[in-house]
Protein backbone atom coordinates (compact mmCIF):
# COMPACT_ATOMS: atom_id res chain seq x y z
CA UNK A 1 -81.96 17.93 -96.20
CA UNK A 2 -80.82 16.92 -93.30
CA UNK A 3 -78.46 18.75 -90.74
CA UNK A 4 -75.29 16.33 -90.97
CA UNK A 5 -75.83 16.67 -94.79
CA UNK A 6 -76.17 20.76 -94.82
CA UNK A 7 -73.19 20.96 -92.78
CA UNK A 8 -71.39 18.12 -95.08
CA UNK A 9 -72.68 20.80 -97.84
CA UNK A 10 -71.21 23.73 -96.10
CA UNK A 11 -67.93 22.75 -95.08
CA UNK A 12 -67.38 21.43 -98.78
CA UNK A 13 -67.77 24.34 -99.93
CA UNK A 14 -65.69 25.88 -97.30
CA UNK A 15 -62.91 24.11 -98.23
CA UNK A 16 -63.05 24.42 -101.97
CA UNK A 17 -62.87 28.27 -101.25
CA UNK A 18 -60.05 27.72 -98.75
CA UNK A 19 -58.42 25.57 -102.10
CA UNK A 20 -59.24 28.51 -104.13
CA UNK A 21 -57.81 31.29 -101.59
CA UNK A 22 -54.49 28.93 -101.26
CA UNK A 23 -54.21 28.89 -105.04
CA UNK A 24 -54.68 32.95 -105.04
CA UNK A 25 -52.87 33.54 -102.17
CA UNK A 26 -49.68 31.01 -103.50
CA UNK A 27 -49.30 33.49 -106.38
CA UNK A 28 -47.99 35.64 -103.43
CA UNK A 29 -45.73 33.28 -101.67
CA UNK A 30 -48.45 33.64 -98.62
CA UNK A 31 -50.65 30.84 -97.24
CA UNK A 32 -54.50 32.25 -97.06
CA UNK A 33 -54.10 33.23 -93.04
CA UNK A 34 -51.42 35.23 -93.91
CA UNK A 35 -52.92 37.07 -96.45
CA UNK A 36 -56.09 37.57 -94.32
CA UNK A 37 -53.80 38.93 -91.95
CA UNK A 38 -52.36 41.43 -94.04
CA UNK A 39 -55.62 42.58 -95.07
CA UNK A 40 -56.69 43.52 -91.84
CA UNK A 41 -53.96 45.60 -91.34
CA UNK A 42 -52.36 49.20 -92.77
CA UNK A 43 -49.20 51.28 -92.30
CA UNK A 44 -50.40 54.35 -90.24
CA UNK A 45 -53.30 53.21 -87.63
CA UNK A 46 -52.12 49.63 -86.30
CA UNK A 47 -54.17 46.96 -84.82
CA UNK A 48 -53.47 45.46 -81.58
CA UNK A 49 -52.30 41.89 -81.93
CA UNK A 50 -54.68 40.47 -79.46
CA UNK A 51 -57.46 42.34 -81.17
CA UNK A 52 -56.41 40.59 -84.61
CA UNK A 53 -56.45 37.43 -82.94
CA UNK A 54 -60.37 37.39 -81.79
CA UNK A 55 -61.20 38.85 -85.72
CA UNK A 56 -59.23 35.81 -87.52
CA UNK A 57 -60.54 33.21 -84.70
CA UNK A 58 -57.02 32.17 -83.91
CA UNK A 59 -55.09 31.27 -80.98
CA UNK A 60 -52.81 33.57 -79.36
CA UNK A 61 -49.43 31.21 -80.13
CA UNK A 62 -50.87 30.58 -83.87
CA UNK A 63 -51.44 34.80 -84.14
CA UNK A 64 -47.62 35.04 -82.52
CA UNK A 65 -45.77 32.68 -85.07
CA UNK A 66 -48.34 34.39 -87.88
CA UNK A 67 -46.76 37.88 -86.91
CA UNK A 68 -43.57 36.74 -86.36
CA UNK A 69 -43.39 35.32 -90.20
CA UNK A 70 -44.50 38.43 -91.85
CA UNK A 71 -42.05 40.50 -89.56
CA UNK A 72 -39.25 38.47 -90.44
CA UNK A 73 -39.89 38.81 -94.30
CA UNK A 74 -40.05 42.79 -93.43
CA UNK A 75 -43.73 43.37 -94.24
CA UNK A 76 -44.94 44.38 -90.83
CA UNK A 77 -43.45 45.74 -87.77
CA UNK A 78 -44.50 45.07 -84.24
CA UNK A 79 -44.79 48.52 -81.56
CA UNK A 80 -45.67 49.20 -78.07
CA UNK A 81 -49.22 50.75 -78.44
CA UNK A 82 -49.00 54.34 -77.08
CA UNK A 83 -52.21 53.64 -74.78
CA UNK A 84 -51.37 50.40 -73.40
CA UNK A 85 -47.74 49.69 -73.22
CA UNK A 86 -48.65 45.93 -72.67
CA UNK A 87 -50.49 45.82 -75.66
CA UNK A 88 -48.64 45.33 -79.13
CA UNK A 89 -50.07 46.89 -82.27
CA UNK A 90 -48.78 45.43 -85.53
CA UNK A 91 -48.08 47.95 -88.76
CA UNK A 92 -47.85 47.26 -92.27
CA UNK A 93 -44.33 48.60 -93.76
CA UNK A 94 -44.75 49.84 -97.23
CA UNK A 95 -43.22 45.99 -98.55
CA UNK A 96 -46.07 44.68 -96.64
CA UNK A 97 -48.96 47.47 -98.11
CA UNK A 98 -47.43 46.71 -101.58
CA UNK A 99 -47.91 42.90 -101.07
CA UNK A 100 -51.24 43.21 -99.62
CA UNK A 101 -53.15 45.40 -102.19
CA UNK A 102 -51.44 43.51 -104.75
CA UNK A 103 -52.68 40.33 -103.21
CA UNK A 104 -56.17 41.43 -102.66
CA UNK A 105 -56.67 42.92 -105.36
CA UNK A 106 -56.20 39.06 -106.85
CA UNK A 107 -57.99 37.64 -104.10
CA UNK A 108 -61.17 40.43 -104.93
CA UNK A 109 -60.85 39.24 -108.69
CA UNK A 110 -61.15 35.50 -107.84
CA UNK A 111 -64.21 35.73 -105.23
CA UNK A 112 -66.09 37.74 -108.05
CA UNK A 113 -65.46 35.18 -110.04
CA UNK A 114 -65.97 32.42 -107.33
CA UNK A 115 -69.50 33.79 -106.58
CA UNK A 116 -70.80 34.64 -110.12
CA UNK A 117 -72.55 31.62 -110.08
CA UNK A 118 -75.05 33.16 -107.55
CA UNK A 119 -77.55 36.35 -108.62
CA UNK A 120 -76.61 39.19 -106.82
CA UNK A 121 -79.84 38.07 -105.34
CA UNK A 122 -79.09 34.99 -104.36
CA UNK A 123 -75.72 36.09 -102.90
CA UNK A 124 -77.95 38.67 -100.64
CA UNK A 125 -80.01 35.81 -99.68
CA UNK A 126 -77.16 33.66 -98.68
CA UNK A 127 -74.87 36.37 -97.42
CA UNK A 128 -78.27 37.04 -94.76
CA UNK A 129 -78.31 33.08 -93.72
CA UNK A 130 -75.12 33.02 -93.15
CA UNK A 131 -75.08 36.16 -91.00
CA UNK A 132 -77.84 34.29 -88.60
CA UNK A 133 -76.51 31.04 -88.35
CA UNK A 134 -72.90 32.65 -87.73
CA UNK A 135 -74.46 35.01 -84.91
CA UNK A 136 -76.57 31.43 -83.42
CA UNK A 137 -73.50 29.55 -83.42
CA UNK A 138 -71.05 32.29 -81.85
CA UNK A 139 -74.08 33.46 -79.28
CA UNK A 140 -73.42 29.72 -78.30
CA UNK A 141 -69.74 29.97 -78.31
CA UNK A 142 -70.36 32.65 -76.14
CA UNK A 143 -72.51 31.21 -73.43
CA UNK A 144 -70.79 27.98 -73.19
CA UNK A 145 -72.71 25.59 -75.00
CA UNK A 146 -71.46 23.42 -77.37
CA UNK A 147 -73.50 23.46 -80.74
């Protein structure tokens, strides 16, 4: 196989889970980065916005307008972080932590499902290729050089 087709492999079937996370996620009234959002988040501790923005890999105007959605439909709240007063963490309120365990808990159900096709085996295997070809490409991220 060659590398333009394993990648043409790869990002099919990244988008027919993205198609499968938007169908999960719709049930919610959420689009999937929204939901992935939530999930990284929970009432008590907080996570610092620019923090959440390196772990979902999005810009810093795209993780503004993400937070700014969910606080306007009440299911998180924005504070100064007691440590850094320039620094934002963002909360879930209890809306929000009802929303989100409801909503994984669907999303959990679906990816079992998603993934039964694979051994547990198999999903070891690939779950371990993925994890070096993830660490290759963002060690090249890193340095500068465009893979």
């Amino acid at each position: 196989m060659s590398a333009r087709q394993l990648y043409e492999a790869l990002r099919t079937t990244y988008l027919l889970l993205e198609a499968g996370d938007q169908a999960t996620a719709g049930r919610f009234g959420l689009p999937p980065i929204l939901l992935r959002l939530l999930a990284q988040l929970d009432v008590v501790k907080g996570r610092r916005q620019v923090e959440l923005t390196g772990t979902l890999l999005l810009e810093p105007s795209t993780m503004t307008r993400a937070v700014d959605r969910l606080e306007q439909a009440g299911l998180v709240r924005r504070s100064a972080d007691p440590s850094d007063r320039r620094a934002l963490l963002v909360r879930l309120t209890p809306a929000g932590q009802a929303l989100r365990d409801a909503a994984c808990s669907a999303r959990d159900r679906a990816l079992h499902v998603r993934f039964a096709t694979l051994t547990p085996q198999e999903q070891h295997t690939l779950a371990e290729l993925l994890a070096r070809l993830r660490s290759s490409l963002q060690a090249a991220t890193t340095s500068g050089e465009a893979q």
